[in-house]
Structures are given as structure tokens and as C-alpha cells.
C-alpha atoms as a PDB file:
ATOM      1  CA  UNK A   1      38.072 -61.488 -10.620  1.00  0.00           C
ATOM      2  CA  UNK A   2      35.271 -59.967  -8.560  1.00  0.00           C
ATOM      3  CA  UNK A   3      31.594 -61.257  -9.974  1.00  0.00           C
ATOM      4  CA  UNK A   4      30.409 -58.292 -12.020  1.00  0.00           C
ATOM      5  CA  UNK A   5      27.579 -56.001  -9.852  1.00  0.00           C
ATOM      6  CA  UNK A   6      25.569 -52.967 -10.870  1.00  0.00           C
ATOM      7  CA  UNK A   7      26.496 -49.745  -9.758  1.00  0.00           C
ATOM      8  CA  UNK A   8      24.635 -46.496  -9.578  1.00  0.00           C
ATOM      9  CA  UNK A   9      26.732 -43.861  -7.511  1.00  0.00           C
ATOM     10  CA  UNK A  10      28.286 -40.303  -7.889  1.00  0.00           C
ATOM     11  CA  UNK A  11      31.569 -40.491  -8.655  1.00  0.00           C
ATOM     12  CA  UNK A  12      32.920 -38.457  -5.836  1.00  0.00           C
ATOM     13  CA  UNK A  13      32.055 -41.795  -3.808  1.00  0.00           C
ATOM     14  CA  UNK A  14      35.304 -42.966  -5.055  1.00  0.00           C
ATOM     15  CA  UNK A  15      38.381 -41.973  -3.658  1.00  0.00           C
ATOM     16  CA  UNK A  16      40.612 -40.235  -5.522  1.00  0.00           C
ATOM     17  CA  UNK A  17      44.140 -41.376  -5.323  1.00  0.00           C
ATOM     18  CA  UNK A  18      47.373 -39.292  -6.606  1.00  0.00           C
ATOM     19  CA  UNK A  19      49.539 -40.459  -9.228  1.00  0.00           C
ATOM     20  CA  UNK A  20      52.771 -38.612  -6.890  1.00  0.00           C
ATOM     21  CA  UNK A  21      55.716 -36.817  -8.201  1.00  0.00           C
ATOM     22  CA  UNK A  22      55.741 -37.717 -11.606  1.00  0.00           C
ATOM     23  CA  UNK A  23      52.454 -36.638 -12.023  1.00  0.00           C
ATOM     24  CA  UNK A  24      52.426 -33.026  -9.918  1.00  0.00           C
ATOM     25  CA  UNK A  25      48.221 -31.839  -9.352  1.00  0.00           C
ATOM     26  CA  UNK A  26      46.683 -35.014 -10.821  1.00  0.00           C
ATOM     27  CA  UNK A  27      44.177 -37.533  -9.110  1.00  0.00           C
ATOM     28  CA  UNK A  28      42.550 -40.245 -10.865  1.00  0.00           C
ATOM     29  CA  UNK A  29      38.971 -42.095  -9.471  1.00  0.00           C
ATOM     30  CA  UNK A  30      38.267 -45.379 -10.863  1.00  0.00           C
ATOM     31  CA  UNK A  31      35.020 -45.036 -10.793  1.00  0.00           C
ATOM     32  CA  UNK A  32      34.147 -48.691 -12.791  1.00  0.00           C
ATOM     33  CA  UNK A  33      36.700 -51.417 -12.801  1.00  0.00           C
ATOM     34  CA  UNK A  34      37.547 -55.322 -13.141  1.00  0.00           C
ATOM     35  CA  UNK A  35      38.686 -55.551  -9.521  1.00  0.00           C
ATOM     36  CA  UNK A  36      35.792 -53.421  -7.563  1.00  0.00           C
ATOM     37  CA  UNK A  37      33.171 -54.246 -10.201  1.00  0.00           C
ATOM     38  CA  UNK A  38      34.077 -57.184 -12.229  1.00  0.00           C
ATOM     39  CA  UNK A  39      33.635 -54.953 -15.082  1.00  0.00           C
ATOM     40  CA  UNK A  40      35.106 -57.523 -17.483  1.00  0.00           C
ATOM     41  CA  UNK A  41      35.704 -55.531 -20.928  1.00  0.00           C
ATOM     42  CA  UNK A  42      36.139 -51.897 -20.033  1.00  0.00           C
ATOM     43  CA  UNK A  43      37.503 -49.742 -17.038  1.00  0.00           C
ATOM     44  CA  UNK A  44      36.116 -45.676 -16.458  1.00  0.00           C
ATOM     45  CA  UNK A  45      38.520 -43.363 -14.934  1.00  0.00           C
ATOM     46  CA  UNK A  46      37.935 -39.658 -13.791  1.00  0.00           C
ATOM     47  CA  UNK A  47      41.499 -38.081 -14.142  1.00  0.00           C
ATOM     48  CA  UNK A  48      41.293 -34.499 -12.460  1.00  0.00           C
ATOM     49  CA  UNK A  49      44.494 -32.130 -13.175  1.00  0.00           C
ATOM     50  CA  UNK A  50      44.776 -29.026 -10.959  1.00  0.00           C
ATOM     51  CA  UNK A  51      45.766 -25.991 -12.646  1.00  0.00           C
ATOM     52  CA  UNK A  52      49.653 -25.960 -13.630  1.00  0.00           C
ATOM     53  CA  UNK A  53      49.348 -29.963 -13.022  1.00  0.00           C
ATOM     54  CA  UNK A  54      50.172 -32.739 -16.074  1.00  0.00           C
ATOM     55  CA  UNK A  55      50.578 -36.076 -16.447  1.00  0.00           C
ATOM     56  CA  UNK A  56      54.141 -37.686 -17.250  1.00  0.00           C
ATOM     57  CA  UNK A  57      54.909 -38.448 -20.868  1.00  0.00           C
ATOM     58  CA  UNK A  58      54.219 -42.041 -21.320  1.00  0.00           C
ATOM     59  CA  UNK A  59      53.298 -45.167 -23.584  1.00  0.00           C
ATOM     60  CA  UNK A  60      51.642 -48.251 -23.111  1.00  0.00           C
ATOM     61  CA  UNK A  61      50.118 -50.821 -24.768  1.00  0.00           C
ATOM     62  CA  UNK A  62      46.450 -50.220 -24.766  1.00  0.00           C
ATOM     63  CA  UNK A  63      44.578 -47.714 -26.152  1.00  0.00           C
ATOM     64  CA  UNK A  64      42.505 -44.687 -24.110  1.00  0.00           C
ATOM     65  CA  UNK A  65      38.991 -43.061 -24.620  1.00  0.00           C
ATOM     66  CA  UNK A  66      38.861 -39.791 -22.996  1.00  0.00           C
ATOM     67  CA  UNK A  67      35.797 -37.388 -22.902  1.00  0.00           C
ATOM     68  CA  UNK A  68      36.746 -34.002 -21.314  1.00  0.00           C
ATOM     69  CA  UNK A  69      34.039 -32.806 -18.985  1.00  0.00           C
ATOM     70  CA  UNK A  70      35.536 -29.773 -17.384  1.00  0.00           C
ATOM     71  CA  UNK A  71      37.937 -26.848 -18.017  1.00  0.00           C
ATOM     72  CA  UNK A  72      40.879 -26.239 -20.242  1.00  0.00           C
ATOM     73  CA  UNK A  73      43.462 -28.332 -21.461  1.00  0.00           C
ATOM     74  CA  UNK A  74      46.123 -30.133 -23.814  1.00  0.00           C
ATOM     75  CA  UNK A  75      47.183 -33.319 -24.873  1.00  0.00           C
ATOM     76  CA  UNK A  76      50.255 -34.339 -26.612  1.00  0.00           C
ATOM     77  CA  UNK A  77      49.591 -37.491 -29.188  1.00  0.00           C
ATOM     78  CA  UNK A  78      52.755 -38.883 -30.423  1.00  0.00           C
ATOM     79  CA  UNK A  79      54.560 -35.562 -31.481  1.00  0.00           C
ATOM     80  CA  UNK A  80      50.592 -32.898 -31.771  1.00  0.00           C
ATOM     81  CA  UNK A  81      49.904 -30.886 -29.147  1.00  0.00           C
ATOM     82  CA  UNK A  82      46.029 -30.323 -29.477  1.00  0.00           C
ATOM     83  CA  UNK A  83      43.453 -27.988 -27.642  1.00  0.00           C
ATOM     84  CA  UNK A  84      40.641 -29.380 -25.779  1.00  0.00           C
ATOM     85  CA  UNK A  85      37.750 -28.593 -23.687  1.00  0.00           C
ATOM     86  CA  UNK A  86      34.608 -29.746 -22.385  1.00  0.00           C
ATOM     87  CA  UNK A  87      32.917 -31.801 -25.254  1.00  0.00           C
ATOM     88  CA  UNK A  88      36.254 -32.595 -26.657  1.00  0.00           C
ATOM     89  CA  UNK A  89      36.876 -36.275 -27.434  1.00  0.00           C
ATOM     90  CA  UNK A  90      40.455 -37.809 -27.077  1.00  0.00           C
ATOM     91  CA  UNK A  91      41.670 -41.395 -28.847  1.00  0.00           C
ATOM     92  CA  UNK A  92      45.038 -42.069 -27.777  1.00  0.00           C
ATOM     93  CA  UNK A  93      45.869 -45.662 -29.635  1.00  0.00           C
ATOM     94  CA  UNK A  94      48.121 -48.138 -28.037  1.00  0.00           C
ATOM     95  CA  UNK A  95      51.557 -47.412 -28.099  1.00  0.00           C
ATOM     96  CA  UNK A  96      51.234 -43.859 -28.625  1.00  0.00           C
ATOM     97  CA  UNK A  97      53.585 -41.173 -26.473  1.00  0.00           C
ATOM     98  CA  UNK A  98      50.775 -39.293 -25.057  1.00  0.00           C
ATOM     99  CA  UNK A  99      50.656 -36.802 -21.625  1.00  0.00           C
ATOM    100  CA  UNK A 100      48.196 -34.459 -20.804  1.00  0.00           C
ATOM    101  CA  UNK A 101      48.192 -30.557 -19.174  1.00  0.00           C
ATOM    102  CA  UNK A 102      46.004 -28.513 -17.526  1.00  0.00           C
ATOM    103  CA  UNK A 103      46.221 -24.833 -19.330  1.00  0.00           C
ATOM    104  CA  UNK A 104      43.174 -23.275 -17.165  1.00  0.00           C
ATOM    105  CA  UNK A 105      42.939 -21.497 -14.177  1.00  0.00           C
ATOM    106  CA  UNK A 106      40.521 -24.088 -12.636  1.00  0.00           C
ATOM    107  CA  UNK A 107      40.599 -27.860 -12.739  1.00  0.00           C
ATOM    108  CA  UNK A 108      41.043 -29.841 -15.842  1.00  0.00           C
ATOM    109  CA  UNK A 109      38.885 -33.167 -15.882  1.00  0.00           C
ATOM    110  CA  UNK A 110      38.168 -35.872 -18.083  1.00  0.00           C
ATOM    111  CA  UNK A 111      37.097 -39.209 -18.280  1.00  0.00           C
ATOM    112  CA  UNK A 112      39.700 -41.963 -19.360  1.00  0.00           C
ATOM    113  CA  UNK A 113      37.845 -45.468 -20.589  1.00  0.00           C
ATOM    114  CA  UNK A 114      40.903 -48.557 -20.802  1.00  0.00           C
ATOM    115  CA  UNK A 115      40.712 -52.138 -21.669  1.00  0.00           C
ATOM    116  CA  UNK A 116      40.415 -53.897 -18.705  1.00  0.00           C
ATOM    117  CA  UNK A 117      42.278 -56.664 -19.886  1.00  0.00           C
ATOM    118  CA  UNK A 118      45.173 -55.065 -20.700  1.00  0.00           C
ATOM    119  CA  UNK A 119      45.301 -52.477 -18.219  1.00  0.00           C
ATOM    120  CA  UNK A 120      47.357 -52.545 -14.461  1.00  0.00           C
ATOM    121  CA  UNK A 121      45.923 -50.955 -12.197  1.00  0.00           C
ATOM    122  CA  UNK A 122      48.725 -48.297 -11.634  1.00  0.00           C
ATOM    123  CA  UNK A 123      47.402 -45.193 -12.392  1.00  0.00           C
ATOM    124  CA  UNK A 124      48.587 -44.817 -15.992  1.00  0.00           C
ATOM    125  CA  UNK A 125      46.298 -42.250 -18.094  1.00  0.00           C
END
């Protein structure tokens, strides 16, 4: 594990990497992490969906704390569809079939906080 460092940066100085087919118009930036930060409780993702983009429907076993910052979107918690914009506050617990859509025109972002314990660092939001 990387000795943990402060960090003060914008988080477009973190690459954002795709997730590939099974995710079609989504990036994710991990913007605070165990392995570039040594961040040792808590990981902070910025997922980005284009327009018409989702993520896959998936489970896994931690939980996620999302925060939606910009545009228009859905998310799918177990068998709920539910509305959200920016201000909206997400908690998908672990386990939990979960996927989220972008239902805007413009680009759908939010920020995704994980366990870093329990957390790989595939991609997965």
C-alpha cells in the first residue's frame, strides 16, 4: 500500500478511463484511492455517463455513496427505478443489483465513494 499523501488537485487531472462494452458512454476518474493515495478507509470516484450511456447491471459486495453533481439521470436499486439530479444522494448497500442511466441530453455525473478495503480496482460503480 502506497504511504497515504495529501492531495489538492482538480479532478480533470485524473485520467479518465472507460469501463468498454459493457458499459457503452461511461468513464470513471479515481480521483482518491488506496493505490495512488494510500487512502486507507475510503476511495472517490467521478463516474461520467454520456447521454444514451449506462452502466451494466451488477452486484457486489460493498456498498456505494454517490452524490450526483451534474445532469439527468436514473438508477435502478434492487428492483426501483428512481429519478435523480444534481443534489440527489444515492446509497446503494452491498449486495444490491444496482446500474445506472443517463436520461439527459448532456452528461450525467456523479461521484461514487467505496470501501477501499473491499473494493478492486476494476471499474465497478
Amino acid at each position: 500500500m502506497t504511504e497515504p499523501k495529501a492531495k489538492a488537485i482538480h479532478y480533470t487531472d485524473v485520467p479518465a478511463e472507460t469501463f468498454g462494452d459493457e458499459a457503452p458512454g461511461v468513464t470513471i476518474r479515481w480521483v482518491i484511492d488506496e493505490q495512488a493515495d494510500g487512502a486507507p478507509n475510503y476511495a472517490l470516484r467521478v463516474i461520467e455517463v454520456q447521454a444514451g450511456g449506462h452502466t451494466p447491471k451488477h452486484t457486489h459486495p460493498f456498498e456505494h455513496e454517490n452524490f450526483v453533481v451534474d445532469g439527468e439521470g436514473r438508477v435502478l436499486i434492487d428492483d426501483e427505478w428512481h429519478e435523480v439530479g444534481p443534489g440527489s444522494v444515492v446509497f446503494v448497500p452491498a449486495g444490491v443489483l444496482h446500474t445506472y442511466e443517463n436520461t439527459g441530453d448532456g452528461p450525467f455525473r456523479f461521484l461514487c465513494g467505496i470501501p477501499t478495503s473491499r473494493h478492486q480496482r476494476s471499474g465497478a460503480c
